[in-house]
Protein backbone atom coordinates (compact mmCIF):
# COMPACT_ATOMS: atom_id res chain seq x y z
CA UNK A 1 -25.62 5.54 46.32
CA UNK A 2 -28.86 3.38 45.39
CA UNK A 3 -30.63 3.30 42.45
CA UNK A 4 -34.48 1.43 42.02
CA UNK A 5 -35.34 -0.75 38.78
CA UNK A 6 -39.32 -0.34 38.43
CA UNK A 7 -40.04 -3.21 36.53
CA UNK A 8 -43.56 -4.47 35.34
CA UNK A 9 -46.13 -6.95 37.16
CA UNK A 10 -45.31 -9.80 34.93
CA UNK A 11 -42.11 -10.34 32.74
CA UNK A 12 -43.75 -10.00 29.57
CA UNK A 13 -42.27 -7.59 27.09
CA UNK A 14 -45.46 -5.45 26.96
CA UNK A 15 -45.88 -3.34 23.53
CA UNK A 16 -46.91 -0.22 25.24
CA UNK A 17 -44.14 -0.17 28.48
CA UNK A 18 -41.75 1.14 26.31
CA UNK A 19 -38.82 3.30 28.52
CA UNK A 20 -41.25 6.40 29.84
CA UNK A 21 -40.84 9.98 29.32
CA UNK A 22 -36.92 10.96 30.19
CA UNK A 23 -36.06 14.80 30.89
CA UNK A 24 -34.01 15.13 28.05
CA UNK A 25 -34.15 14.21 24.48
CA UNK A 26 -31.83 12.06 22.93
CA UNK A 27 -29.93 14.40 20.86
CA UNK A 28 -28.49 12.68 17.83
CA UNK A 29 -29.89 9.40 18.07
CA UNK A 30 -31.06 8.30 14.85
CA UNK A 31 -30.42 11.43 13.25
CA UNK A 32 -28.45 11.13 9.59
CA UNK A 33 -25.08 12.47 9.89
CA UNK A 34 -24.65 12.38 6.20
CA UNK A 35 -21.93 10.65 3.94
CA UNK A 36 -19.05 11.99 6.41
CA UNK A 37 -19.52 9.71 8.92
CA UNK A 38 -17.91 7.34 6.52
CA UNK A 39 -14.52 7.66 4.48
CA UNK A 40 -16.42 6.87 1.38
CA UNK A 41 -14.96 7.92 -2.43
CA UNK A 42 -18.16 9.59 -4.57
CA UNK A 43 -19.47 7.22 -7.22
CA UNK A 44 -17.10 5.75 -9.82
CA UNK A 45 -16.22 7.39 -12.78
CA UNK A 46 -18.78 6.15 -14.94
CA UNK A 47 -20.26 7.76 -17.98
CA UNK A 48 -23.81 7.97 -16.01
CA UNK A 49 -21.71 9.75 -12.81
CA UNK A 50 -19.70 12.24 -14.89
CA UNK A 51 -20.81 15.16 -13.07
CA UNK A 52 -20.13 14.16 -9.95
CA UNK A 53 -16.65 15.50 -8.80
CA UNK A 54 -13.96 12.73 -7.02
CA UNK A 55 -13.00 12.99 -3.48
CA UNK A 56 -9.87 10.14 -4.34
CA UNK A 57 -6.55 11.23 -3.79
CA UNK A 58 -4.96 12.14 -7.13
CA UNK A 59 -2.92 9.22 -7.49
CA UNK A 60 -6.12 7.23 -7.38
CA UNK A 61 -8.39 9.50 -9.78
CA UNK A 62 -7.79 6.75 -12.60
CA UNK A 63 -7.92 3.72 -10.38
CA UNK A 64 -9.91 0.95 -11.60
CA UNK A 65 -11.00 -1.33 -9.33
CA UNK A 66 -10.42 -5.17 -9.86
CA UNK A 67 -14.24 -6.00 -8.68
CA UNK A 68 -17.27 -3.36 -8.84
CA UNK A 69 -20.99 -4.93 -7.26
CA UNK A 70 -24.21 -3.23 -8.50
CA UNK A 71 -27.21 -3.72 -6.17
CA UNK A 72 -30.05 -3.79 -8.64
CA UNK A 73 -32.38 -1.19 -6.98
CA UNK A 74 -33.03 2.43 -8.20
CA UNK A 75 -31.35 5.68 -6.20
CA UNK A 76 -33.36 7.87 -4.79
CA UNK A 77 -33.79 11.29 -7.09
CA UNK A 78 -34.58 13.18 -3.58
CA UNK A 79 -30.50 13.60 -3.05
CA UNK A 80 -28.26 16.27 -4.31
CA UNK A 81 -25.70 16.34 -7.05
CA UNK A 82 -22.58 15.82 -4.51
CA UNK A 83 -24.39 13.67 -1.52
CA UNK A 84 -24.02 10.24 -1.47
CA UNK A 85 -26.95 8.22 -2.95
CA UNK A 86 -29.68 6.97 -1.29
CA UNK A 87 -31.70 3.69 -1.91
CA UNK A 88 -34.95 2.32 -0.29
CA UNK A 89 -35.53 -1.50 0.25
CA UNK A 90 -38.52 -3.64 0.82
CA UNK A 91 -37.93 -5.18 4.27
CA UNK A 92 -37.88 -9.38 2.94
CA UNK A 93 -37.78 -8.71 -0.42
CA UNK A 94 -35.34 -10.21 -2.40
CA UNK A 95 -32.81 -7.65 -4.28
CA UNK A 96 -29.58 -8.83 -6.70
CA UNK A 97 -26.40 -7.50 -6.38
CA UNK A 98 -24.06 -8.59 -9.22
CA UNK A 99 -20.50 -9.36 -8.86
CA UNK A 100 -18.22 -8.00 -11.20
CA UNK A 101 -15.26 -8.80 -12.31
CA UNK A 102 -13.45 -5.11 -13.46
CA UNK A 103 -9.60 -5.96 -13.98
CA UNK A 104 -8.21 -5.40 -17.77
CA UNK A 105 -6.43 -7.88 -18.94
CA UNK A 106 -3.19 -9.19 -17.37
CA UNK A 107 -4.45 -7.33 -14.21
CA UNK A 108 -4.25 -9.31 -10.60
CA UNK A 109 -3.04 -12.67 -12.54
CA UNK A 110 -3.39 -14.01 -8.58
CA UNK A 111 -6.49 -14.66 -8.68
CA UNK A 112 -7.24 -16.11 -12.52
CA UNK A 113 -9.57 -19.21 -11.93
CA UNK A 114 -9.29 -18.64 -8.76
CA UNK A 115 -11.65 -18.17 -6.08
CA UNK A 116 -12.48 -15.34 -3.80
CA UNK A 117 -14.49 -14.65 -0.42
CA UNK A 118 -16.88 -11.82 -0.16
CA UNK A 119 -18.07 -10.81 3.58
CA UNK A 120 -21.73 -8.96 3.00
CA UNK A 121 -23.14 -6.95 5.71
CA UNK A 122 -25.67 -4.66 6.58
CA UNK A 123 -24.85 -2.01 9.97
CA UNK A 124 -25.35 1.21 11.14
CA UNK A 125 -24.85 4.45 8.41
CA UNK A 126 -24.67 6.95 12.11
CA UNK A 127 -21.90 6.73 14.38
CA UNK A 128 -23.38 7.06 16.95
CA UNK A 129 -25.14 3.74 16.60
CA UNK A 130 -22.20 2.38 15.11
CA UNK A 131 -21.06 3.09 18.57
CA UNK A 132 -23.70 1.05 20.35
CA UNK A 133 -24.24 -1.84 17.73
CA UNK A 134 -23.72 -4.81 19.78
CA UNK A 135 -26.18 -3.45 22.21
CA UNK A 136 -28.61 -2.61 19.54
CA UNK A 137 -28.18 -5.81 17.41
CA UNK A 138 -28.60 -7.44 21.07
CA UNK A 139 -32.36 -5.53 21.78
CA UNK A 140 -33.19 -6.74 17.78
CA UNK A 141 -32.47 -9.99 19.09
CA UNK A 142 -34.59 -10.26 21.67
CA UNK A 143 -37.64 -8.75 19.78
CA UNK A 144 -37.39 -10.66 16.92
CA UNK A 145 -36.19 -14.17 17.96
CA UNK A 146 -35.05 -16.76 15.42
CA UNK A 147 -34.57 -14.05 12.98
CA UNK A 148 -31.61 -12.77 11.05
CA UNK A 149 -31.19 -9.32 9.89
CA UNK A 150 -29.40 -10.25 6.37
CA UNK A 151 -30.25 -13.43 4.67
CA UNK A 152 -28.78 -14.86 1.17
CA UNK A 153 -31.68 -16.15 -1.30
CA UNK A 154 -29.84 -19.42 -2.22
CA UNK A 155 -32.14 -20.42 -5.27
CA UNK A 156 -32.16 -17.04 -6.65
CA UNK A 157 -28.33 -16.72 -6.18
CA UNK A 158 -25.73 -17.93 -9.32
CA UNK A 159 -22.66 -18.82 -9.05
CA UNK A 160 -21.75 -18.60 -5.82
CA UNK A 161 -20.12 -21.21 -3.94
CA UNK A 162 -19.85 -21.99 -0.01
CA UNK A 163 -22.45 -19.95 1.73
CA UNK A 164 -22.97 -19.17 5.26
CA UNK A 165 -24.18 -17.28 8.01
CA UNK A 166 -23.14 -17.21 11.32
CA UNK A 167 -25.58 -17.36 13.88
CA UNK A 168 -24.82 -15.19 16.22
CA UNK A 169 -23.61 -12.48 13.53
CA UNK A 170 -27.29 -11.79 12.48
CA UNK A 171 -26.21 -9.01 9.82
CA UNK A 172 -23.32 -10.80 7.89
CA UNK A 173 -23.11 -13.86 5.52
CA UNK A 174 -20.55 -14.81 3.21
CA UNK A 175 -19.38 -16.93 0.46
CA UNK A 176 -16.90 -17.45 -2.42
CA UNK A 177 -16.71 -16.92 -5.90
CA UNK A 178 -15.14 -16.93 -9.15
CA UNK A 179 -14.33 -13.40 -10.73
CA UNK A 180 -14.13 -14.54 -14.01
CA UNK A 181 -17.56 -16.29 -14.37
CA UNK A 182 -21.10 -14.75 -13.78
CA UNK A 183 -22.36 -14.13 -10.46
CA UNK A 184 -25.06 -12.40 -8.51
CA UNK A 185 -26.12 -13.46 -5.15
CA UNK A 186 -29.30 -11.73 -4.05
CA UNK A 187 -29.88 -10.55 -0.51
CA UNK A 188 -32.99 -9.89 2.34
CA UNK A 189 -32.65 -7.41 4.63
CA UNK A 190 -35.07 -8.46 7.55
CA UNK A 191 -34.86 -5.27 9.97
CA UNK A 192 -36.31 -2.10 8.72
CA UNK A 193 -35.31 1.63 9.53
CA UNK A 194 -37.76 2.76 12.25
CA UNK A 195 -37.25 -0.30 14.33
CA UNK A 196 -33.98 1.40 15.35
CA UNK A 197 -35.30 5.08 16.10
CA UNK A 198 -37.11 5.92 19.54
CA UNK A 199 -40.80 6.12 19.58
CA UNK A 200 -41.78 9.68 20.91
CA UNK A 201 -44.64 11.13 18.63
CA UNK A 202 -45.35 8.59 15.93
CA UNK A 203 -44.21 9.17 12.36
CA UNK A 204 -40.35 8.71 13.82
CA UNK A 205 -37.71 9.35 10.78
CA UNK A 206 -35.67 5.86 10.11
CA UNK A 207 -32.25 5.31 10.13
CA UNK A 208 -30.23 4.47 7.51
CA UNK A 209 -28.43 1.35 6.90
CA UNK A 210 -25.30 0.90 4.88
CA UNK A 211 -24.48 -2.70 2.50
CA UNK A 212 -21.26 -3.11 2.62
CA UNK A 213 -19.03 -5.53 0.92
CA UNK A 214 -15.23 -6.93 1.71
CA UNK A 215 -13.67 -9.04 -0.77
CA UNK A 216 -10.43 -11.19 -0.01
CA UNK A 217 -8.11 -13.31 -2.05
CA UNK A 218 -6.47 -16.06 -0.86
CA UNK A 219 -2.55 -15.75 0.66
CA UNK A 220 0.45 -18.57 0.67
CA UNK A 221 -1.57 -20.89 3.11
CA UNK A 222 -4.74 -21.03 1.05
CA UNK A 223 -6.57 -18.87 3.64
CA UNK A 224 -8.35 -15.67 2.73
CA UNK A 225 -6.91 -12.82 4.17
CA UNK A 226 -5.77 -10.57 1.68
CA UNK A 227 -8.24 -7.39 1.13
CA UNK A 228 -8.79 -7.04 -2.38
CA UNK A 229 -12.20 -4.53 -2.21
CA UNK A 230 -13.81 -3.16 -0.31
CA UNK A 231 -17.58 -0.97 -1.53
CA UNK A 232 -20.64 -0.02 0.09
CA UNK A 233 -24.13 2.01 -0.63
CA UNK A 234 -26.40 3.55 1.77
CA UNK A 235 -29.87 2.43 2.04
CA UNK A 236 -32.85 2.59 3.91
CA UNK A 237 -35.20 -0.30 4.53
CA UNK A 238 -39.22 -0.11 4.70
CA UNK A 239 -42.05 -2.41 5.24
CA UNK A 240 -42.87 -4.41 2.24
CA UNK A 241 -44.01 -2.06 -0.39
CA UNK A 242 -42.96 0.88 1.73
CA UNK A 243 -39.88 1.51 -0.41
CA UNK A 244 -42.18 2.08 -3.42
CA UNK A 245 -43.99 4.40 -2.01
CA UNK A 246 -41.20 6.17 -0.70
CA UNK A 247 -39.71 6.54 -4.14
CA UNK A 248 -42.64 7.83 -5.54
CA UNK A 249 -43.15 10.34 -3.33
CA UNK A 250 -39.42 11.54 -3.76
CA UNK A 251 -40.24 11.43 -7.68
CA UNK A 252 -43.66 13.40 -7.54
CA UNK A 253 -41.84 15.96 -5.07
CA UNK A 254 -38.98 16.87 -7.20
CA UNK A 255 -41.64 17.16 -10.23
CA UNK A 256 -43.04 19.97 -8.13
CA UNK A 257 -39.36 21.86 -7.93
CA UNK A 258 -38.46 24.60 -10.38
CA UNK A 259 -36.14 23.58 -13.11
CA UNK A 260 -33.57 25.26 -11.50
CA UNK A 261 -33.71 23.60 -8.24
CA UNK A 262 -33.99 20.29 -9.63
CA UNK A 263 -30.47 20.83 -11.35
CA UNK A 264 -29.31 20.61 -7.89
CA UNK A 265 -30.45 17.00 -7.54
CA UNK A 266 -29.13 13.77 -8.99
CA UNK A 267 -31.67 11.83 -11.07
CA UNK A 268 -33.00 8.25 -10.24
CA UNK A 269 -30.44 5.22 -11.80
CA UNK A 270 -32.45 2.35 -12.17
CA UNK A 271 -29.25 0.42 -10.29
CA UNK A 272 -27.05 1.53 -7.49
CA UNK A 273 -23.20 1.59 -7.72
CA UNK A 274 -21.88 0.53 -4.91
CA UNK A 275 -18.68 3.13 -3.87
CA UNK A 276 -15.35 2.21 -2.68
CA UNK A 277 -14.69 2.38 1.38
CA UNK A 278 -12.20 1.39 3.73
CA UNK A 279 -12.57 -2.37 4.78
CA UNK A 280 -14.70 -3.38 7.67
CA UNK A 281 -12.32 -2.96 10.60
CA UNK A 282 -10.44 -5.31 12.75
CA UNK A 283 -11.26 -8.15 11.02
CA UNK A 284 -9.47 -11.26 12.14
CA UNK A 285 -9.40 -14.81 10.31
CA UNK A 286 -8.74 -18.23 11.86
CA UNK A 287 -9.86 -21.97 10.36
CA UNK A 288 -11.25 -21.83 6.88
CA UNK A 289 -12.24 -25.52 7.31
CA UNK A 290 -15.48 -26.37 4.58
CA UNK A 291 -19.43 -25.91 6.15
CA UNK A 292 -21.94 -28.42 5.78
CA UNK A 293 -24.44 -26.46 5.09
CA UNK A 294 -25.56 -22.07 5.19
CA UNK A 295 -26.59 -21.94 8.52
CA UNK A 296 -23.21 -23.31 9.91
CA UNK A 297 -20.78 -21.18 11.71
CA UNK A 298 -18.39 -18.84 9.73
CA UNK A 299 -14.94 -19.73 9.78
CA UNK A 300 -13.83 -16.41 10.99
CA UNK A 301 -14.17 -14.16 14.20
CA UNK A 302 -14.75 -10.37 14.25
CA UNK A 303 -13.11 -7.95 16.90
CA UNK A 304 -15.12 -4.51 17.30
CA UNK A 305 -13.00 -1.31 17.58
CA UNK A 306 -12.35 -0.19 20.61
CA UNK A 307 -13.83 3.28 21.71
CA UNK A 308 -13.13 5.07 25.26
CA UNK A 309 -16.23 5.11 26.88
CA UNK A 310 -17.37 8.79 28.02
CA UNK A 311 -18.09 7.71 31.40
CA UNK A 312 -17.49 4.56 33.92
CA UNK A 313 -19.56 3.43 36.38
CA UNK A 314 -20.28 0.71 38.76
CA UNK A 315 -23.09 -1.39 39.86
CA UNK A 316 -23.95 -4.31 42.07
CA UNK A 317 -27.02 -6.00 42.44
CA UNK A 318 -28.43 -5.94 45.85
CA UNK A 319 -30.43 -8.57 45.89
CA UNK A 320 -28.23 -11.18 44.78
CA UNK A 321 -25.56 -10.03 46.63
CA UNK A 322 -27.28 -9.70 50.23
CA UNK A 323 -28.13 -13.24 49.34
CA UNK A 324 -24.43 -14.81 48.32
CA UNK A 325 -23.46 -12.59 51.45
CA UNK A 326 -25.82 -13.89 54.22
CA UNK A 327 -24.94 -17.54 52.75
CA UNK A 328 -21.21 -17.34 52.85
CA UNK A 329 -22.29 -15.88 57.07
CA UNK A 330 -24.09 -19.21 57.30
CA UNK A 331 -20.98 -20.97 56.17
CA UNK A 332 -19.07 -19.55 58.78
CA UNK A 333 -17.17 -17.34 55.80
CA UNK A 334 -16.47 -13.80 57.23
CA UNK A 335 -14.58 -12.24 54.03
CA UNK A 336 -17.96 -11.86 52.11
CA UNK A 337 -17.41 -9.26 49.92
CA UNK A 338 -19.78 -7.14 47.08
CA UNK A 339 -19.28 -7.72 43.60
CA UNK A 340 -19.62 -4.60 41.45
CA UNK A 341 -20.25 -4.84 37.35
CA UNK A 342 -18.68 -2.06 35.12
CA UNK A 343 -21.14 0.06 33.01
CA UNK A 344 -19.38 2.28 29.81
CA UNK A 345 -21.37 5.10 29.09
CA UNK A 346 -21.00 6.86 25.03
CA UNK A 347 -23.81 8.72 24.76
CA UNK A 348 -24.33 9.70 28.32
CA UNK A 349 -28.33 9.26 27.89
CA UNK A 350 -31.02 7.28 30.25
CA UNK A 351 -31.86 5.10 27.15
CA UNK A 352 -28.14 3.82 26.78
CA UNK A 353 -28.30 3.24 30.69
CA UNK A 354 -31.51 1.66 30.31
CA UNK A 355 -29.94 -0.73 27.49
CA UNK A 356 -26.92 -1.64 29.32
CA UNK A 357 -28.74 -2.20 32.48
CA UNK A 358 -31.29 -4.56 30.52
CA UNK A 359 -28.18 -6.06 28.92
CA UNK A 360 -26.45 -6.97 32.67
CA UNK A 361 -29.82 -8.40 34.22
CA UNK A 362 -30.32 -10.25 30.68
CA UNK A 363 -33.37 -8.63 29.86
CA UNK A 364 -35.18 -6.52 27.28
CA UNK A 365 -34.93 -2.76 27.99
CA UNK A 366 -38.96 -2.71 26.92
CA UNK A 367 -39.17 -4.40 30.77
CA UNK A 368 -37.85 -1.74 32.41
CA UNK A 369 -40.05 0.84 33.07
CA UNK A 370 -38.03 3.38 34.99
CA UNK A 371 -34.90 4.03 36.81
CA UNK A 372 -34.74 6.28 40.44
CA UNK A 373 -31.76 7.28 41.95
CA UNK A 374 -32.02 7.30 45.60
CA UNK A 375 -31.84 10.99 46.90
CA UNK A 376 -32.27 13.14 49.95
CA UNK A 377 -34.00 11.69 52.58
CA UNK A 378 -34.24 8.12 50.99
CA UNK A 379 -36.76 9.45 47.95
CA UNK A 380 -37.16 8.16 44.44
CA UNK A 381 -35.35 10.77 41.92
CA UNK A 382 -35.98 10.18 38.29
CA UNK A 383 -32.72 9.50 36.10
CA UNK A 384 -32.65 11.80 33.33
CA UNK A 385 -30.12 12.48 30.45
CA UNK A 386 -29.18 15.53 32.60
CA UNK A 387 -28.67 13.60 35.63
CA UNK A 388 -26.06 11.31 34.03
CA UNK A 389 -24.19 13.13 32.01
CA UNK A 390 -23.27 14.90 35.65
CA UNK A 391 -22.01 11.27 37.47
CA UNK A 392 -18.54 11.64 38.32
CA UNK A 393 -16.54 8.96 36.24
CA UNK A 394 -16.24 5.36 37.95
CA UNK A 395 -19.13 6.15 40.68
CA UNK A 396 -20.49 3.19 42.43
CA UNK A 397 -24.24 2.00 43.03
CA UNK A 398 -25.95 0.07 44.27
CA UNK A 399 -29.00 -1.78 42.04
CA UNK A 400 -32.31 -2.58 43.25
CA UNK A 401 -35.72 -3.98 41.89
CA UNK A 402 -39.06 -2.84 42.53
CA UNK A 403 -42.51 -3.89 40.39
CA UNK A 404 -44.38 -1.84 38.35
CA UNK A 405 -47.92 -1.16 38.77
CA UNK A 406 -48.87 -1.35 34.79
């Protein structure tokens, strides 16, 4: 089997050759799947949340949590009495979150004037992109190079000590800090919602984002390892001012509603509580030597989960490989052989073939116009959602390039 890359003229990533018209839509793909699609406890028992009802497990009705961190932005009053809250954010601007220190007295005597390490970062609310986040982060990347997608505003920031930011984790930075004395450390999230929903008719819905924060005390060896906390809020990021807007239009809405209806809502808090989760998974620590400075390396490596890919399949690029094949015949070498790259398929779409494809060839998926499979009688057949998600698992093709005429 053969398939045909239609690639532009030139390699510029051209605005308007996004991925054409496929035959299907992309069902699900930045759709909201609501507060299931994380474990997440409703908002803690505070005098301002006493209507909402707890999802803990009963042993854990009365827990209180060592540390609690408030992100000083308002909710959204657009959400109803049991949902999860929503909160909007400027894309750049600067927002505090303040680090609490919530044990009573005698509680956790561990870490007393001592220091902890808090791991911020902003991904994916949808599983389905949670799914695909390398290769999204990847396409961000490229777009917007020499950017991060979460940034620490040192000046603004107190009390924290030991910064950093990895650069190849764009959406993560952490530090340390001292429970017991005051701290806030104030964040920038760079990306905003839309930039991660396909462009079909203008006026796309955004996806929303999730802060999340992991919190670890040190063990014997001095290294910190030990989850202590683990909270996170949903949000959803907007151009500058956008967020504004956004929450005025949710406010003037709901003035519209009939008394009744609007019981059904929660109102606007002028801060959002961020609500106990699971920790980030698979998170594995090595060297916690000191940085030099915030843009060093962190001193810790993340694993991603590992889900079973949907479907297999297997490509080879013809071009390169007619050429290592006809040089290796020149060299008298008659075991030349075809070397085939391994494609995992989630969401069974062209756009996720399109993506990984771009990601092999080390490209942006904005360069590739198209994708053919060769059929019948050696002519060009369109790949569609349809198509694919009819492959038979671990098929084999062969890749070829062909320029567009844009």
């Amino acid at each position: 089997m053969a398939w045909a890359l239609k690639l532009p003229l030139t390699d510029e990533v051209i605005e308007s050759g996004l991925v054409q018209d496929f035959d299907a839509s992309l069902s699900g793909i930045g759709q909201e799947l609501g507060a299931g699609a994380y474990s997440m406890s409703d908002v803690l028992a505070l005098p301002i949340f006493k209507q909402e009802e707890s999802n803990l497990p009963p042993d854990s009705e009365n827990k209180i949590l060592p540390v609690q961190y408030v992100l000083c932005a308002a909710t959204s009053p657009a959400v109803k009495l049991h949902d999860e809250t929503l909160t909007y954010l400027n894309q750049g601007q600067s927002y505090e979150i303040r680090m609490l220190d919530n044990r009573k007295i005698g509680e956790l005597p561990e870490i007393t004037d001592k220091m902890v390490k808090s791991i911020i970062r902003v991904v994916f609310h949808d599983r389905r992109l949670q799914y695909t986040e390398h290769q999204q982060l990847e396409g961000w990347r490229w777009n917007r190079p020499g950017d991060r997608i979460l940034d620490l505003d040192i000046p603004m920031s107190v009390g924290i000590i030991d910064p950093r930011a990895n650069p190849t984790q764009l959406n993560t930075v952490e530090f340390l800090w001292d429970p017991s004395k005051r701290t806030s450390v104030f964040i920038q999230v760079h990306c905003i919602s839309t930039e991660f929903t396909m462009r079909k008719h203008g006026g796309e819905k955004g996806v929303p984002f999730r802060v999340q924060i992991d919190t670890f005390k040190e063990n014997e060896s001095g290294e910190y390892t030990e989850h202590l906390h683990s909270a996170s809020c949903q949000i959803k990021v907007f151009k500058p001012k956008g967020a504004d807007r956004k929450q005025k239009t949710d406010r003037e809405k709901m003035e519209k509603k009939a008394p009744q209806e609007k019981e059904k809502y929660q109102p606007s808090y002028e801060t959002t509580i961020l609500t106990e989760c699971s920790p980030w998974p698979e998170m594995t620590y090595v060297d916690n030597s000191p940085s030099p400075g915030f843009n060093s390396s962190h001193s810790f490596t993340i694993s991603e989960g590992i889900v079973r890919p949907r479907l297999t399949i297997y490509v080879c690029q013809e071009s390169q490989q007619t050429q290592e094949q006809q040089s290796k015949q020149e060299n008298g070498d008659a075991t030349a052989f075809f070397v085939y790259h391994a494609i995992y398929l989630e969401e069974l779409t062209a756009v996720e073939l399109t993506e990984k494809i771009a990601l092999l060839f080390n490209i942006s998926p904005r360069q590739i116009n198209q994708i053919f499979k060769q059929g019948p009688t050696g002519i060009h057949v369109l790949v569609s959602d349809e198509m694919i998600q009819n492959f038979q698992d671990e098929v084999c093709f062969i890749l070829d390039t062909m320029k567009g005429t844009m």
